[in-house]
Protein backbone atom coordinates (compact mmCIF):
# COMPACT_ATOMS: atom_id res chain seq x y z
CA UNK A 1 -29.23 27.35 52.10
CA UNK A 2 -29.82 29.93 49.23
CA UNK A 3 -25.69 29.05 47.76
CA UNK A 4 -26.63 25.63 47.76
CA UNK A 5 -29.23 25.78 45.30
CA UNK A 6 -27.52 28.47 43.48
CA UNK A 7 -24.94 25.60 43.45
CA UNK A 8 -27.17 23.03 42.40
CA UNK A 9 -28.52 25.28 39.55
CA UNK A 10 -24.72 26.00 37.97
CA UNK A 11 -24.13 22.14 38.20
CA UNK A 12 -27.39 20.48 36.88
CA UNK A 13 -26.76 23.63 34.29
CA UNK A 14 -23.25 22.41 33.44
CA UNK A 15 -24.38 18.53 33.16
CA UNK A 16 -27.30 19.58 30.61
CA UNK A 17 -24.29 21.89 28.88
CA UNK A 18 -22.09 18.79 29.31
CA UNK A 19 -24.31 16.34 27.86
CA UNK A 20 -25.02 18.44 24.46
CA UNK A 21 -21.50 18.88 23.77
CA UNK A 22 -20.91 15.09 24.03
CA UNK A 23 -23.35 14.56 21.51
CA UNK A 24 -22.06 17.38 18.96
CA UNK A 25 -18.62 16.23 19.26
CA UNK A 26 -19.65 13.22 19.03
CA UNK A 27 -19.71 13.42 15.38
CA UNK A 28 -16.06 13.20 14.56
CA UNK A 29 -15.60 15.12 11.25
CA UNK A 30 -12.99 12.72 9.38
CA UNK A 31 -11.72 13.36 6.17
CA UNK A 32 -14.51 10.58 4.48
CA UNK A 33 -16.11 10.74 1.32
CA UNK A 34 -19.38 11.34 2.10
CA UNK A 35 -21.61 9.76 -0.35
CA UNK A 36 -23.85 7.46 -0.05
CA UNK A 37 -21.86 4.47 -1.53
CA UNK A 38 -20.51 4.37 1.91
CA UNK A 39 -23.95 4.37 3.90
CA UNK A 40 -25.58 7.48 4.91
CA UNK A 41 -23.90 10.57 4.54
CA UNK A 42 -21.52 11.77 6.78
CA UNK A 43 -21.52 8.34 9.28
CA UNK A 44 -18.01 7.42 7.41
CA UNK A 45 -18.74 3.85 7.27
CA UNK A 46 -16.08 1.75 6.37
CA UNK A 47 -16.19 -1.45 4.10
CA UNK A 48 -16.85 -4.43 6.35
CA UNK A 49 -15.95 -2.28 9.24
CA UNK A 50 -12.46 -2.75 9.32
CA UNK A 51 -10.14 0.49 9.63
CA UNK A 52 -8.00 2.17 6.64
CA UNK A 53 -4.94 2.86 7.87
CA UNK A 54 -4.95 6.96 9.09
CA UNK A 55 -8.64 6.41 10.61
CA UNK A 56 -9.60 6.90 13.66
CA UNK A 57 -12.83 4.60 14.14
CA UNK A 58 -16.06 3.47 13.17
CA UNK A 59 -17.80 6.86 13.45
CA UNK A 60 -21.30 4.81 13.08
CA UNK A 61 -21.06 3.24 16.10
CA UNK A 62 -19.61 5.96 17.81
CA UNK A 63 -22.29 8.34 16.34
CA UNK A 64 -24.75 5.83 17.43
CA UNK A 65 -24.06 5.45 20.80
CA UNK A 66 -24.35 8.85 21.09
CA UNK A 67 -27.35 9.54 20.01
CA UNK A 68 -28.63 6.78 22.53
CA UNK A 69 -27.24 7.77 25.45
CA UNK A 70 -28.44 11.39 24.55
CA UNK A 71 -31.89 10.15 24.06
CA UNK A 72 -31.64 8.03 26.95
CA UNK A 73 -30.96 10.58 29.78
CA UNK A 74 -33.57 12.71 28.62
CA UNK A 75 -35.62 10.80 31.00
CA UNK A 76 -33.18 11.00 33.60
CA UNK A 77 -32.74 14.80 33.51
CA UNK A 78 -36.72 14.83 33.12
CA UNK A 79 -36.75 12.96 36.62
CA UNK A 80 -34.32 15.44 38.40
CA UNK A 81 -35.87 18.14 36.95
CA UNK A 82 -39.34 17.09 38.37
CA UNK A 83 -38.09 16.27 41.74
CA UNK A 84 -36.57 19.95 42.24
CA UNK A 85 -39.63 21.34 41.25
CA UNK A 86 -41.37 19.66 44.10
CA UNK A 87 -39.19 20.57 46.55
CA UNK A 88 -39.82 23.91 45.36
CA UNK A 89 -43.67 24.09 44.69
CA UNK A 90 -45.45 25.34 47.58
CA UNK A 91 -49.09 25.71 45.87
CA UNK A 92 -50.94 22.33 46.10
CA UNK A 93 -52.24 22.41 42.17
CA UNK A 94 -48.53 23.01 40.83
CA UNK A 95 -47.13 20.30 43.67
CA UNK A 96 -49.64 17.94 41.60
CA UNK A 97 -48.65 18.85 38.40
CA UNK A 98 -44.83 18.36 39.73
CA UNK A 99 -45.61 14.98 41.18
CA UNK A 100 -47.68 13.61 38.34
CA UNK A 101 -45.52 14.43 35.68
CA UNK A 102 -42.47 12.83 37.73
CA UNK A 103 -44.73 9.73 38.54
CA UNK A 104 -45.54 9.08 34.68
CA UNK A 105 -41.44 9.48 34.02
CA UNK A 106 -40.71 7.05 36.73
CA UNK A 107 -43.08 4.50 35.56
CA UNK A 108 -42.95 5.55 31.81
CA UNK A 109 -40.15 7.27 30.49
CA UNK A 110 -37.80 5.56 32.85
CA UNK A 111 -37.77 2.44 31.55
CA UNK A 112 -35.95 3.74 28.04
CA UNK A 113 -33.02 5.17 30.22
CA UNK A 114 -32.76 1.70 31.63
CA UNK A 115 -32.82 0.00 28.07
CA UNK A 116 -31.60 2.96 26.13
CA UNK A 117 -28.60 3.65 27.96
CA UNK A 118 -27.14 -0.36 28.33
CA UNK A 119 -27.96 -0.57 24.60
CA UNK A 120 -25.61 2.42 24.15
CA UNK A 121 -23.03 1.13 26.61
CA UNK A 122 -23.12 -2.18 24.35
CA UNK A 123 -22.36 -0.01 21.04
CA UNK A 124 -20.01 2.02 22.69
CA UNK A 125 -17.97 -1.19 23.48
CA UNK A 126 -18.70 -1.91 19.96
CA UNK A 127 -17.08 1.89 19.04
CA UNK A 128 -14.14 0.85 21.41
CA UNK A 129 -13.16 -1.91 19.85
CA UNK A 130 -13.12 -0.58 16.32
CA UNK A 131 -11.11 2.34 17.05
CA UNK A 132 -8.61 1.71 19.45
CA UNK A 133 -6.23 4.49 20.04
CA UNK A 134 -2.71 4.00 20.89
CA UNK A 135 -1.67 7.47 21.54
CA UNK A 136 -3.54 8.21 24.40
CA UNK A 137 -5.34 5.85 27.43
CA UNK A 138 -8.18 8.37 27.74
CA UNK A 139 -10.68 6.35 26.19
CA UNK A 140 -9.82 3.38 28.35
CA UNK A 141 -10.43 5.13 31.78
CA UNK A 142 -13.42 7.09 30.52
CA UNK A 143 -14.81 3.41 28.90
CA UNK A 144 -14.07 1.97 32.16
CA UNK A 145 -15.57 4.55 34.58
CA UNK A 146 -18.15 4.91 32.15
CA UNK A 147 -18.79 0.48 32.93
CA UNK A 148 -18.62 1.26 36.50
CA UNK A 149 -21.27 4.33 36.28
CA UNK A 150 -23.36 1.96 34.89
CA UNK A 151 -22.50 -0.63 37.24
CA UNK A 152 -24.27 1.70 39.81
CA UNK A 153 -27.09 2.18 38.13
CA UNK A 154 -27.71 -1.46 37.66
CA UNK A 155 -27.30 -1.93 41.50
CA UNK A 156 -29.59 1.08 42.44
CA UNK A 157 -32.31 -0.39 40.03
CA UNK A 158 -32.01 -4.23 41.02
CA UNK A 159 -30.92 -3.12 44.84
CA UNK A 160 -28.18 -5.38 45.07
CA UNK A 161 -26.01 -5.11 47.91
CA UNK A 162 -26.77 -3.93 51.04
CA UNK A 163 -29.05 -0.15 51.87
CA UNK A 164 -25.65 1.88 52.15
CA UNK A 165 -24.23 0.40 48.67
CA UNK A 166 -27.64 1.24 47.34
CA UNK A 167 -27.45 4.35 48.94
CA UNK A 168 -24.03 5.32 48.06
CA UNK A 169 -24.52 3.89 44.19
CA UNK A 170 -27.68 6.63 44.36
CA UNK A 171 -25.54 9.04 45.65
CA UNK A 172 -22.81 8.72 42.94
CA UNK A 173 -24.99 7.68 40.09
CA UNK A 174 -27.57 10.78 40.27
CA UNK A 175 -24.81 13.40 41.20
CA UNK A 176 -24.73 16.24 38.03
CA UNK A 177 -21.26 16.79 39.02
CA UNK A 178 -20.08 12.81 38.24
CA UNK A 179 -22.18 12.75 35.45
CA UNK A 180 -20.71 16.30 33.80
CA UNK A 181 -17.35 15.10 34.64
CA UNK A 182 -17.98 11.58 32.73
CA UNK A 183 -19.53 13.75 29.71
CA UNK A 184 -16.22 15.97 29.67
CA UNK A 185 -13.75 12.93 29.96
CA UNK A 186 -15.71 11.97 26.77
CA UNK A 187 -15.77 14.89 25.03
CA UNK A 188 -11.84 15.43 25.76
CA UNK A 189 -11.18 11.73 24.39
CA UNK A 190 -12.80 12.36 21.23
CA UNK A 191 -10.51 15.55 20.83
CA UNK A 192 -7.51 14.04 21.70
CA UNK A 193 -8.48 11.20 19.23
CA UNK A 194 -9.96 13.14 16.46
């Protein structure tokens, strides 16, 4: 029992690790000039969002959807954090503490992962479509399991489909390990295509 949650640790560890190097890299650092004739410094927009030849995307929108699904998850990591903790907490005032604080996320906080992160799915479509790459098909797989991650999500919210599809889609859907490996796929797109 003790390797398992030294196991769970390294992984939930790795998928917070995971998640802030998305966002850095995120960022692409393009050879732009970065003044603000060209929006706000550093974003790299281009004039009516079309691509100069050499580019390698809207960085706004990619930048963007970044920061949303960064902000977005915070809630989500919040949640997994707080439902360790209880499993943990023997002591009935901390067990409170624990279960109120993942209570308020649940009904709070939650709701902004919900909207937060299919508002950044919609940009990052957006981002997709504006910078195509043609030398490599990472982006398509990742943008595709990406769709189907939060496919699962939608069907564990809405419970659609029958209890062992819900189960299953909870199974996949809150897993740190899927979700560090979907941050990675990311982050190694954005090298390959920076």
């Amino acid at each position: 029992m003790e390797w398992r949650n030294r196991f769970g640790k390294c992984v939930f560890l790795l998928a917070c690790l995971a998640s802030a190097l998305f966002v850095w890299s995120a960022r692409a650092d393009h050879d732009h000039d970065h003044s603000l004739k060209h929006g706000f410094p550093g974003w790299g927009i281009e004039s009516k969002g079309r691509l100069r030849q050499g580019d390698h995307g809207n960085e706004a929108t990619g930048e963007t959807a970044a920061w949303l699904f960064a902000v977005a998850n915070v809630p989500a990591v919040l949640g997994f954090a707080a439902r360790r903790m209880l499993k943990r907490t023997r002591s009935n005032p901390a067990r409170k503490k624990w279960a109120d604080l993942y209570t308020f996320n649940k009904k709070r906080l939650m709701p902004i992962h919900y909207v937060g992160n299919l508002s950044a799915l919609g940009i990052a479509l957006w981002h997709f479509v504006l910078s195509r790459c043609r030398s490599t098909s990472l982006p398509e797989w990742t943008l595709a399991l990406l769709l189907g991650f939060a496919l699962l999500g939608v069907l564990m919210k809405l419970r659609l489909g029958s209890q062992s599809l819900i189960k299953t889609a909870r199974t996949l859907h809150t897993n740190p390990v899927v979700v560090a490996t979907l941050f990675l796929l990311l982050w190694l797109g954005h090298q390959m295509v920076d």
